[in-house]
C-alpha atoms as a PDB file:
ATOM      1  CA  UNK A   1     104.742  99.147 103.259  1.00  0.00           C
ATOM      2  CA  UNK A   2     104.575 101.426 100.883  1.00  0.00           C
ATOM      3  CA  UNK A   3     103.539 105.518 102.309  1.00  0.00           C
ATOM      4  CA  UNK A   4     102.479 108.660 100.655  1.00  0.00           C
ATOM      5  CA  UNK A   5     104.005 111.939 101.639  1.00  0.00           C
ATOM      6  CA  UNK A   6     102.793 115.254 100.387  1.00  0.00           C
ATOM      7  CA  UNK A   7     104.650 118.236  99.511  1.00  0.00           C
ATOM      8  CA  UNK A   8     104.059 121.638  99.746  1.00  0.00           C
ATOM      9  CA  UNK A   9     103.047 122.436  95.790  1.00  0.00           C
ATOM     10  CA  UNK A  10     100.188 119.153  96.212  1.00  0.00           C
ATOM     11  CA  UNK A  11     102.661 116.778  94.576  1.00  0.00           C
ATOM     12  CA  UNK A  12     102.326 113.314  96.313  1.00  0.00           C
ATOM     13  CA  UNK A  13     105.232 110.620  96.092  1.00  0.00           C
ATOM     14  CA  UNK A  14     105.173 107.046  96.940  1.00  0.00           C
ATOM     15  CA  UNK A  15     108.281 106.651  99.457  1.00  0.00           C
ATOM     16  CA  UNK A  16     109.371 103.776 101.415  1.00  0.00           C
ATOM     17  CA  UNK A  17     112.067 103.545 104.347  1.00  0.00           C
ATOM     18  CA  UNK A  18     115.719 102.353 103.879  1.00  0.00           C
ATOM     19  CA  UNK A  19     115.145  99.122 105.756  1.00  0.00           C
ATOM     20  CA  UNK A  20     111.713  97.919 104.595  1.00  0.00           C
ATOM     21  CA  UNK A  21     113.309  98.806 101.191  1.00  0.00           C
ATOM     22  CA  UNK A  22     116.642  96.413 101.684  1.00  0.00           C
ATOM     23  CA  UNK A  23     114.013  93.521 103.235  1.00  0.00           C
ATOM     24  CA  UNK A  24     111.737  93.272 100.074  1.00  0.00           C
ATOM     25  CA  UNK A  25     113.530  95.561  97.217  1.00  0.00           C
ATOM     26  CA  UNK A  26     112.040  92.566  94.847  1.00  0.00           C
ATOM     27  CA  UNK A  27     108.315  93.541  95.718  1.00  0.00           C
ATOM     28  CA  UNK A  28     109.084  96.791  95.117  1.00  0.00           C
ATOM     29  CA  UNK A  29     110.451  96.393  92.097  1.00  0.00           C
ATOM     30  CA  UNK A  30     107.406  94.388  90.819  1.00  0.00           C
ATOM     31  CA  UNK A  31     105.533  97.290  91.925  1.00  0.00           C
ATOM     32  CA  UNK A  32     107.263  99.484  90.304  1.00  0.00           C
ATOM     33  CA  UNK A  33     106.920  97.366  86.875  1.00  0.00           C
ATOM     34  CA  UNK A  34     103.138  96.758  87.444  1.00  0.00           C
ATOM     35  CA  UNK A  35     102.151 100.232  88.383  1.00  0.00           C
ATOM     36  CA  UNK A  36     104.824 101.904  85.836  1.00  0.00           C
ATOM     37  CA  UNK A  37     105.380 104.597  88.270  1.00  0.00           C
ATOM     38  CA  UNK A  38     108.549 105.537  90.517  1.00  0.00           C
ATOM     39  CA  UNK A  39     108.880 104.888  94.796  1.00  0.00           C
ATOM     40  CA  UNK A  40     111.113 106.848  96.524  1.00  0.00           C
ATOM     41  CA  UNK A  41     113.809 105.592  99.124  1.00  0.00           C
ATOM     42  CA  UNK A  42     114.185 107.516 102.667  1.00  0.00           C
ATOM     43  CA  UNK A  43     116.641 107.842 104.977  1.00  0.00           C
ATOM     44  CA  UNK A  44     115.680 108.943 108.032  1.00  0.00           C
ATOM     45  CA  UNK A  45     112.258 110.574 106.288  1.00  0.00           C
ATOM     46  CA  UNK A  46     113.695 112.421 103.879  1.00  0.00           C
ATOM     47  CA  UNK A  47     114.320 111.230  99.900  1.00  0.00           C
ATOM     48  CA  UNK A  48     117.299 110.179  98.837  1.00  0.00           C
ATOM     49  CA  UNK A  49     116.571 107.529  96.125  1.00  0.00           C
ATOM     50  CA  UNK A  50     114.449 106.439  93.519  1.00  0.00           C
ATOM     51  CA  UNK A  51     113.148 103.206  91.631  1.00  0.00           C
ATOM     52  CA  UNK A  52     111.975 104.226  88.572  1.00  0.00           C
ATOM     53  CA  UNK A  53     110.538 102.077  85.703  1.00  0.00           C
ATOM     54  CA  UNK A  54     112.566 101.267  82.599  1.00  0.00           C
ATOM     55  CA  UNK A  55     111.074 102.783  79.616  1.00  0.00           C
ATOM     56  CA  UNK A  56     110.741 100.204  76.662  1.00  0.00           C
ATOM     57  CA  UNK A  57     113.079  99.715  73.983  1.00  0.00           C
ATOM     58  CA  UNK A  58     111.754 100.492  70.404  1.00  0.00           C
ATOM     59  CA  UNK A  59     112.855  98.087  67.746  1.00  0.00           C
ATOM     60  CA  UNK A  60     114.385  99.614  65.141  1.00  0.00           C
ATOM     61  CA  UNK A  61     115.037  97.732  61.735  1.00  0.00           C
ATOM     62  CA  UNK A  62     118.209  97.307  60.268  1.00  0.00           C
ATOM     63  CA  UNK A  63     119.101  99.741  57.464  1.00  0.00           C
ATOM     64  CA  UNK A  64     116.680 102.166  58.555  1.00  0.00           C
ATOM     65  CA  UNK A  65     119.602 104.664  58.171  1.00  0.00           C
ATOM     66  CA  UNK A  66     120.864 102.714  54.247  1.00  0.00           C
ATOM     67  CA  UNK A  67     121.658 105.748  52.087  1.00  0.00           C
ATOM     68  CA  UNK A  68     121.141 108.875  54.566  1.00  0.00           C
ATOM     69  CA  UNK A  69     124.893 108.556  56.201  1.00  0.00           C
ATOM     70  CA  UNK A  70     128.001 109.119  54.130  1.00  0.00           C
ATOM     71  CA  UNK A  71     131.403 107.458  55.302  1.00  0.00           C
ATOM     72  CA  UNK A  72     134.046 108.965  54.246  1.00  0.00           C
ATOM     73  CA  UNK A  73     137.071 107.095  52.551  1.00  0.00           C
ATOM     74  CA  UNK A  74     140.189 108.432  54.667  1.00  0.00           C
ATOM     75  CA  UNK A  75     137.926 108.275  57.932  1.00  0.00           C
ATOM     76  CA  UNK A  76     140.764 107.240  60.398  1.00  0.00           C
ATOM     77  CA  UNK A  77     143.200 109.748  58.266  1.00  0.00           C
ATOM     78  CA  UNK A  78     144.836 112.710  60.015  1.00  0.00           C
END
């Protein structure tokens, strides 16, 4: 399902064509999530799209920013 193809500077990307990737985009996907690394999409052999993973959200706390920012009175003023 899934194929390698090598470029010329050694880099190797995992690429897929356009209609195994319409028939099981979910797999993919999963793949993508498991392996944390992007597939690319061909058309006709060459690239033109990419699945990449989301990168996870850091939780920030409220009023981590209490006392740094200053609002000024006549903010929507001219």
């Amino acid at each position: 399902m899934i194929s390698y193809i090598f470029y010329r500077f050694g880099v190797s990307m995992k690429t897929i064509n356009m209609h195994d990737a319409k028939s099981t985009l979910s797999k993919i996907v999963e793949h993508v999530e498991r392996e944390n690394e992007e597939v690319f999409i061909a058309r006709r052999g060459v690239p033109c799209a990419r699945i990449v993973p989301v990168k996870k959200l850091v939780h920030r706390p409220k009023g981590l920013l209490k006392g740094k920012v200053k609002i000024k009175q006549d903010l929507d003023a001219n």
